[in-house]
Protein backbone atom coordinates (compact mmCIF):
# COMPACT_ATOMS: atom_id res chain seq x y z
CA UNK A 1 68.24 17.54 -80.96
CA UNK A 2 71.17 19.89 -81.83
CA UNK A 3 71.72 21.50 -78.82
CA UNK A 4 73.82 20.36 -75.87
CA UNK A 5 71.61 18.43 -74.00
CA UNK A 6 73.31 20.66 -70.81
CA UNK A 7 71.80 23.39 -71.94
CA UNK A 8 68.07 21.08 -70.40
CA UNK A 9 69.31 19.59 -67.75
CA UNK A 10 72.06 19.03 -65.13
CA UNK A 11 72.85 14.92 -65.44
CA UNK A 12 72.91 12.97 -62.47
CA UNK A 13 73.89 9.87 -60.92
CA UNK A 14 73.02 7.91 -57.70
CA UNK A 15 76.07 7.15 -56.58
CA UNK A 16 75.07 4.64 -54.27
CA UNK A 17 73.66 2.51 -57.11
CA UNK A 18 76.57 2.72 -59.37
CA UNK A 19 78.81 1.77 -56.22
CA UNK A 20 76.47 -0.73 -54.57
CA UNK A 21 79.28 -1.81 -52.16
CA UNK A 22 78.47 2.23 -50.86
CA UNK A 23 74.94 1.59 -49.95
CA UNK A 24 75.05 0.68 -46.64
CA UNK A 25 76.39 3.71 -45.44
CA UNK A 26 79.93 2.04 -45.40
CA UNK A 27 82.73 0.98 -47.73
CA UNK A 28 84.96 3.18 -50.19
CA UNK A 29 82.53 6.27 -50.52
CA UNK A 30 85.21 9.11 -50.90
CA UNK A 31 86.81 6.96 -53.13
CA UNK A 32 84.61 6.12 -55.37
CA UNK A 33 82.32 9.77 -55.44
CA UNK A 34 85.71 10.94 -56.19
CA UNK A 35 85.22 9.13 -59.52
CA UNK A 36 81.91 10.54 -60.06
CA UNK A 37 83.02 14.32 -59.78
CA UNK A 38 86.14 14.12 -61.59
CA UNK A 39 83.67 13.37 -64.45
CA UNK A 40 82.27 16.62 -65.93
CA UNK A 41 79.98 15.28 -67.85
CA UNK A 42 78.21 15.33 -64.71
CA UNK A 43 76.77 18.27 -62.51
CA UNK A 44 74.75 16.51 -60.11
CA UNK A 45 75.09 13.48 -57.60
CA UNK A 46 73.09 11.71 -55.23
CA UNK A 47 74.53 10.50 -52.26
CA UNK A 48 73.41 8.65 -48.86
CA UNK A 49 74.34 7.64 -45.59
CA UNK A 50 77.40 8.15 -44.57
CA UNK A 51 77.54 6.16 -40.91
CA UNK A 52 81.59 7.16 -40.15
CA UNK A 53 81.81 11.42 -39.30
CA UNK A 54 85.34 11.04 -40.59
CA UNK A 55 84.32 9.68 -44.24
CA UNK A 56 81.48 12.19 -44.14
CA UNK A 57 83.98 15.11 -43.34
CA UNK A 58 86.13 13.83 -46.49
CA UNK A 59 82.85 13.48 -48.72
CA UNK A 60 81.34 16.98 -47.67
CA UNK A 61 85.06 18.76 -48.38
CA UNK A 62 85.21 16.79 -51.69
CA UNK A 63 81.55 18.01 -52.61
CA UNK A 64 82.22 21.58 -51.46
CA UNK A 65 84.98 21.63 -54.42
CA UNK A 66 82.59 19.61 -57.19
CA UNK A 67 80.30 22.86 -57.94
CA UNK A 68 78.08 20.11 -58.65
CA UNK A 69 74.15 20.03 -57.51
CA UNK A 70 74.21 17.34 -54.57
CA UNK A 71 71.19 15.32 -53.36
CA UNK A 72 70.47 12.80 -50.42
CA UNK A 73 68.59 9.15 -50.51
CA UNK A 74 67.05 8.09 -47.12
CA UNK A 75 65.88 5.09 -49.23
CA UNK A 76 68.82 3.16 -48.40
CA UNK A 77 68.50 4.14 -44.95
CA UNK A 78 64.64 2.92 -44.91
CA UNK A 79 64.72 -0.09 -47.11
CA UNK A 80 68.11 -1.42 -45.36
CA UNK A 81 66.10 -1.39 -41.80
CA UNK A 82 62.81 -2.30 -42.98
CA UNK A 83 61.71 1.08 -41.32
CA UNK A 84 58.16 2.10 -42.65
CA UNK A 85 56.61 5.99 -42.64
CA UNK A 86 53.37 4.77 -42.82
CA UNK A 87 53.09 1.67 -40.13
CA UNK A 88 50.14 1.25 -38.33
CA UNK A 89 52.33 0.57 -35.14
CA UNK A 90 53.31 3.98 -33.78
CA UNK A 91 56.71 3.25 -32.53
CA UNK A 92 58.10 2.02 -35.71
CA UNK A 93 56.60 4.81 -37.62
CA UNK A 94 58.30 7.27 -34.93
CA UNK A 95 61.55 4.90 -35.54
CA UNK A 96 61.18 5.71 -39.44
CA UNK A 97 60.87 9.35 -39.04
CA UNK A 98 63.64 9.71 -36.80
CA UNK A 99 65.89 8.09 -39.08
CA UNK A 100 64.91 9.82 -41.97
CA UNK A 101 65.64 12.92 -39.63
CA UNK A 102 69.05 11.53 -38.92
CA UNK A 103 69.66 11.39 -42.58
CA UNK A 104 68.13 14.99 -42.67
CA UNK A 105 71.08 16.34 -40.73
CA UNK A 106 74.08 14.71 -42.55
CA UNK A 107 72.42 15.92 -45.76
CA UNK A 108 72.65 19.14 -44.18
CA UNK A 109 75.99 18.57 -42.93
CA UNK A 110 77.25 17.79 -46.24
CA UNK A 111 76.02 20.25 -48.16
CA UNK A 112 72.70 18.62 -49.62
CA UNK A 113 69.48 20.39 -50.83
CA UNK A 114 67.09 18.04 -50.90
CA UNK A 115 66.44 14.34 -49.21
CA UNK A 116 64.28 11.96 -50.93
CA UNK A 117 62.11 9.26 -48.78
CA UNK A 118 59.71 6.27 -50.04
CA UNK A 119 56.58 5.32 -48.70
CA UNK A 120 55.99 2.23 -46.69
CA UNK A 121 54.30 -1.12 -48.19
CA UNK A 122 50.81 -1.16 -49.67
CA UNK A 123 48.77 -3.00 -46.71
CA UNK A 124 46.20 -3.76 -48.98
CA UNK A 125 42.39 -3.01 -47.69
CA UNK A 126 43.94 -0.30 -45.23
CA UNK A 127 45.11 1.36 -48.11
CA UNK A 128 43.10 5.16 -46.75
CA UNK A 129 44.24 4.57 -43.11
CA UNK A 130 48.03 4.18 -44.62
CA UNK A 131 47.69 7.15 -46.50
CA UNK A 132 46.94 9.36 -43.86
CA UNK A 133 49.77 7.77 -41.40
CA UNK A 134 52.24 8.91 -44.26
CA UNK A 135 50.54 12.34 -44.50
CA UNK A 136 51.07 12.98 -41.08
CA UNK A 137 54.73 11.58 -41.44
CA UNK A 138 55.80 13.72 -44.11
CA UNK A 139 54.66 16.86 -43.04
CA UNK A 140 56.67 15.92 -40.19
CA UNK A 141 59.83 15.38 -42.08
CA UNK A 142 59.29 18.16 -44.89
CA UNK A 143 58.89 21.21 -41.73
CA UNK A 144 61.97 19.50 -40.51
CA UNK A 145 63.68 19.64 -43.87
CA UNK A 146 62.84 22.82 -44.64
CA UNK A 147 63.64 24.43 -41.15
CA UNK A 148 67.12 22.94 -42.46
CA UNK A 149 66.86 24.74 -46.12
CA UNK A 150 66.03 21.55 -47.65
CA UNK A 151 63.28 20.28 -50.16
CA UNK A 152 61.57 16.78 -49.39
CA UNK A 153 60.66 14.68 -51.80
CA UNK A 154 59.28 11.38 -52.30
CA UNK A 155 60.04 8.72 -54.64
CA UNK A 156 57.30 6.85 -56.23
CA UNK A 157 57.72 2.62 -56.58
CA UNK A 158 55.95 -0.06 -58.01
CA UNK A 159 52.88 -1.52 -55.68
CA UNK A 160 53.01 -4.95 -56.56
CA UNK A 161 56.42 -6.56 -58.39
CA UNK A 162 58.92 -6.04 -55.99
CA UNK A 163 59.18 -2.88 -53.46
CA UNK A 164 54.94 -3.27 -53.42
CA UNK A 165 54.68 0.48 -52.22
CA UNK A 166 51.90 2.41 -50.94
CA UNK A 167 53.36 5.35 -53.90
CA UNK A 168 53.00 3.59 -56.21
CA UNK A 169 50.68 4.40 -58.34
CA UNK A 170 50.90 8.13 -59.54
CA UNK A 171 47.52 8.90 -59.01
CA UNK A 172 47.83 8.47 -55.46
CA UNK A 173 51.30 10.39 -55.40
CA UNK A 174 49.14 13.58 -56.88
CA UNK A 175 46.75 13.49 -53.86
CA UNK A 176 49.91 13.23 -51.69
CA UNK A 177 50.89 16.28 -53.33
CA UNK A 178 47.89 18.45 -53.06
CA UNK A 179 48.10 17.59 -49.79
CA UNK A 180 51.28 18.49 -48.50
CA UNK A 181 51.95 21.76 -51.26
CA UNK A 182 49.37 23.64 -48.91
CA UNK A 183 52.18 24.13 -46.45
CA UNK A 184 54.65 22.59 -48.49
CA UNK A 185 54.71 23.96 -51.59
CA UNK A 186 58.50 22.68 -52.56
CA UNK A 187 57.30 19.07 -51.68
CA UNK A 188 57.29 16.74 -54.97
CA UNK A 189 57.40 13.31 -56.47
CA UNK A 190 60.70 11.87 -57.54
CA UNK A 191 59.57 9.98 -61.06
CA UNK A 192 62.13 7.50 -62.47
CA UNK A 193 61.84 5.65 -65.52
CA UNK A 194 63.08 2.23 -64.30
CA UNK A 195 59.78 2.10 -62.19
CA UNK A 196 57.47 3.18 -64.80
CA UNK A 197 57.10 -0.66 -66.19
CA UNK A 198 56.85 -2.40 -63.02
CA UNK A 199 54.61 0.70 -62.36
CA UNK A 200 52.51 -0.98 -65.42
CA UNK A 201 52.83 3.07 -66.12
CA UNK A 202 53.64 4.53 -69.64
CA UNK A 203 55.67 7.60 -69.31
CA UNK A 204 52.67 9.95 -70.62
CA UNK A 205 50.46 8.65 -68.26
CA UNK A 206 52.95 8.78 -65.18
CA UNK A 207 53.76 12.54 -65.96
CA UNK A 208 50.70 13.58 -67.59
CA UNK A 209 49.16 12.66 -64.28
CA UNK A 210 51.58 14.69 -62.11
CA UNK A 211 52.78 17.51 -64.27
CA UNK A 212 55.03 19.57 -64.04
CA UNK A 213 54.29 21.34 -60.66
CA UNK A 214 54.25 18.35 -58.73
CA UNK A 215 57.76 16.71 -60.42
CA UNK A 216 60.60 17.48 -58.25
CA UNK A 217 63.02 14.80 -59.49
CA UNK A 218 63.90 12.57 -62.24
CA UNK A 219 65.50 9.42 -62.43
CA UNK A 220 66.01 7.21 -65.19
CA UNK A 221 67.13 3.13 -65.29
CA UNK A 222 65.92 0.05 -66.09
CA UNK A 223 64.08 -2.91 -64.89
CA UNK A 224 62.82 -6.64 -65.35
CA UNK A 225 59.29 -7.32 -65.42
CA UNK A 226 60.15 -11.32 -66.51
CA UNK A 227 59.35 -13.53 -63.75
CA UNK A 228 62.43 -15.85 -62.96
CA UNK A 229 65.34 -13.51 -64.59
CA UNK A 230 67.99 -12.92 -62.29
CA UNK A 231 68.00 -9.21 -62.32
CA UNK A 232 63.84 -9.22 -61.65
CA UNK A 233 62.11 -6.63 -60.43
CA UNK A 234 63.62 -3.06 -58.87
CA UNK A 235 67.16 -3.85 -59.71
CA UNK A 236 68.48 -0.94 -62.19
CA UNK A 237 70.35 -3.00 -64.57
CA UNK A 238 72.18 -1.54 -66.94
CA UNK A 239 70.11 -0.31 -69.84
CA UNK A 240 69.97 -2.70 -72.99
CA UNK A 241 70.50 -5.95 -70.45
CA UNK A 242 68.82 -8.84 -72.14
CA UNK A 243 64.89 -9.21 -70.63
CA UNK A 244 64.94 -5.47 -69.39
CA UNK A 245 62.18 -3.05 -70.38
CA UNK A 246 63.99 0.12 -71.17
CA UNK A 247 66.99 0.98 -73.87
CA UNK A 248 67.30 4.15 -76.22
CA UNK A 249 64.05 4.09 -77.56
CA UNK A 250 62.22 4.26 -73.60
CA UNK A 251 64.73 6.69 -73.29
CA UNK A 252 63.94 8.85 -76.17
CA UNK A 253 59.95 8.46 -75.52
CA UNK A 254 60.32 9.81 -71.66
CA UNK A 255 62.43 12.88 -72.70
CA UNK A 256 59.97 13.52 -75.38
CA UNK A 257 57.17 13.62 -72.74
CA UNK A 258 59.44 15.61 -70.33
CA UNK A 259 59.71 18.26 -72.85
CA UNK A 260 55.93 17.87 -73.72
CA UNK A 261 54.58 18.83 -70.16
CA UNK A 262 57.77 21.20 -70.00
CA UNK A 263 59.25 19.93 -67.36
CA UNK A 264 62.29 20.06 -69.66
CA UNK A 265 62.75 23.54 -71.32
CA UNK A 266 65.95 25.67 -72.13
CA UNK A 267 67.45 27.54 -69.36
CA UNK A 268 65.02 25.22 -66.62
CA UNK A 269 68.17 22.51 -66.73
CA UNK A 270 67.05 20.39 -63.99
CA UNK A 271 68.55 17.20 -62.73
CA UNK A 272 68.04 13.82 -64.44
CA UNK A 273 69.88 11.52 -63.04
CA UNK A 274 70.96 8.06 -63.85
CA UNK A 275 70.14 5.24 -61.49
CA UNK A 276 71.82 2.27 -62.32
CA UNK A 277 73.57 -0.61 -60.89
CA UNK A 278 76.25 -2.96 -62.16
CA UNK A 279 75.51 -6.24 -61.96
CA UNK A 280 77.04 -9.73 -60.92
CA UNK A 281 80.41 -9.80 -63.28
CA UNK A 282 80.12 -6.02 -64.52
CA UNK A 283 82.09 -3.26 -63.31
CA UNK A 284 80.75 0.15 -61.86
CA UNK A 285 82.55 2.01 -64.72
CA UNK A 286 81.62 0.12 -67.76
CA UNK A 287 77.71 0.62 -66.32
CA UNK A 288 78.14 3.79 -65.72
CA UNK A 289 79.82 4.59 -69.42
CA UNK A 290 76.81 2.51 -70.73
CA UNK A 291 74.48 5.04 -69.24
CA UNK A 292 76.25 7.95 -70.63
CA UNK A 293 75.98 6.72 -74.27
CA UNK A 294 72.59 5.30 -73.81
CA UNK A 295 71.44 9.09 -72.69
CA UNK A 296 73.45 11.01 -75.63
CA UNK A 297 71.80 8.43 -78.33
CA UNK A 298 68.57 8.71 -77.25
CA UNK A 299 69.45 12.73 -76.91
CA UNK A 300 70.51 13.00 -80.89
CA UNK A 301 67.14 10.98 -82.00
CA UNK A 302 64.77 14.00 -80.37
């Protein structure tokens, strides 16, 4: 591809994966977002709770100078707590919503524009029940996102390696969508490449199934599908690490389907974002450097 792969897309990063000790909502955010946008080769960053109102004063006065597209997990938030949108018991699905909400208002606060959520677990036979509990949830959380000018969206997992998620499979994340974009029409599925193998998902069949209407959000990372590794499952190793399932060439085959359904066109330039996480012995800035010249060789092989 000769031209600048900017001129597609506005690269990402989750923050709170490249600085795990972040993820809990405590630790040396400022400090180490500070690292993030002093980088230009990035315009976008993803961000999540925040639990002291002084460090989320510094981060919001820090993003307000980036000029950089900023997003908001509640995954952390959810996963962290065990909370679940789609329980059967009524008070912890109320418990989950209101959290998310609570993240809804510091995304605000800091300048977000969109909040991403998962789905509960998979319960199995009660799989239709589930569904509807989540409906119900989200259309909750998306009229209280956009009465706050943000965009909900909701990230899609694997359903039975590690995170064993209701969404999940992508068919099920399209009937999600038709049935929240009737009063939702901004609502979309976050699609990220490190769950597209435990996802047992190729990337054409994963966004041929959504398209491009119903994408709001890309990730991509890598995983381990090889039972007994120590990085198994929904960990977002580094690309290339020995027994993962995605390096430059998974890389180069999901842009190439991004640009096939047109999700990635010139002048559209939305955000694809690395997730990735360094691991036992790495650093946060040798993994994040990895990304960067995993994304630009895959980018010159188009």
């Amino acid at each position: 591809m000769r031209d600048s792969l900017q001129s597609y897309m506005q690269v990402g990063i989750v923050h709170f994966m490249a600085f795990p000790e972040c993820m809990k909502g405590e630790g040396p955010i400022y400090d180490t977002l500070t690292k993030i946008v002093e980088d230009d080769f990035f315009s976008a960053v993803e961000i999540t709770w925040i639990k002291d109102p002084a460090e989320r004063q510094r981060v919001k006065a820090l993003l307000a100078t980036s000029h950089m597209t900023v997003g908001y997990g509640a995954q952390p938030a959810l996963l962290m707590q065990k909370l679940n949108l789609n329980s059967f018991d009524p008070g912890e699905r109320k418990r989950a919503v209101d959290q998310v909400k609570a993240c809804t208002d510091e995304a605000t606060e800091v300048g977000a524009k969109a909040i991403a959520v998962l789905s509960g677990p998979d319960p199995g036979e009660r799989r239709d029940e589930a569904m509807k509990l989540l409906i119900d949830s989200l259309r909750d959380l998306a009229a209280y996102a956009k009465a706050r000018g943000l965009r909900l969206v909701l990230e899609s997992f694997d359903a039975k390696y590690d995170k064993k998620c209701l969404i999940g499979p992508h068919k099920d994340a399209l009937a999600l969508c038709k049935a929240l974009r009737k009063d939702f029409p901004d609502f979309g599925i976050m699609v990220d490449l490190s769950h597209l193998p435990i996802q047992d998902e190729s990337p054409k069949k994963a966004l041929g199934t959504l398209k491009k209407s119903n994408i709001a959000h890309i990730h991509i990372g890598n995983s381990v599908k090889q039972a007994g590794h120590p990085l198994y499952g929904d960990q977002h190793p580094r690309f290339g690490v020995p027994g993962g399932e995605n390096d430059v060439p998974q890389v180069v085959e999901f842009l190439k389907t991004l640009f096939e359904i047109e999700y990635l066109a010139r002048g559209r330039r939305p955000v694809v974002a690395f997730e990735v996480k360094p691991a036992a012995g790495e650093t946060s800035g040798a993994v994040i450097a990895s990304a960067k010249r995993t994304l630009l060789e895959a980018w010159a092989k188009l």
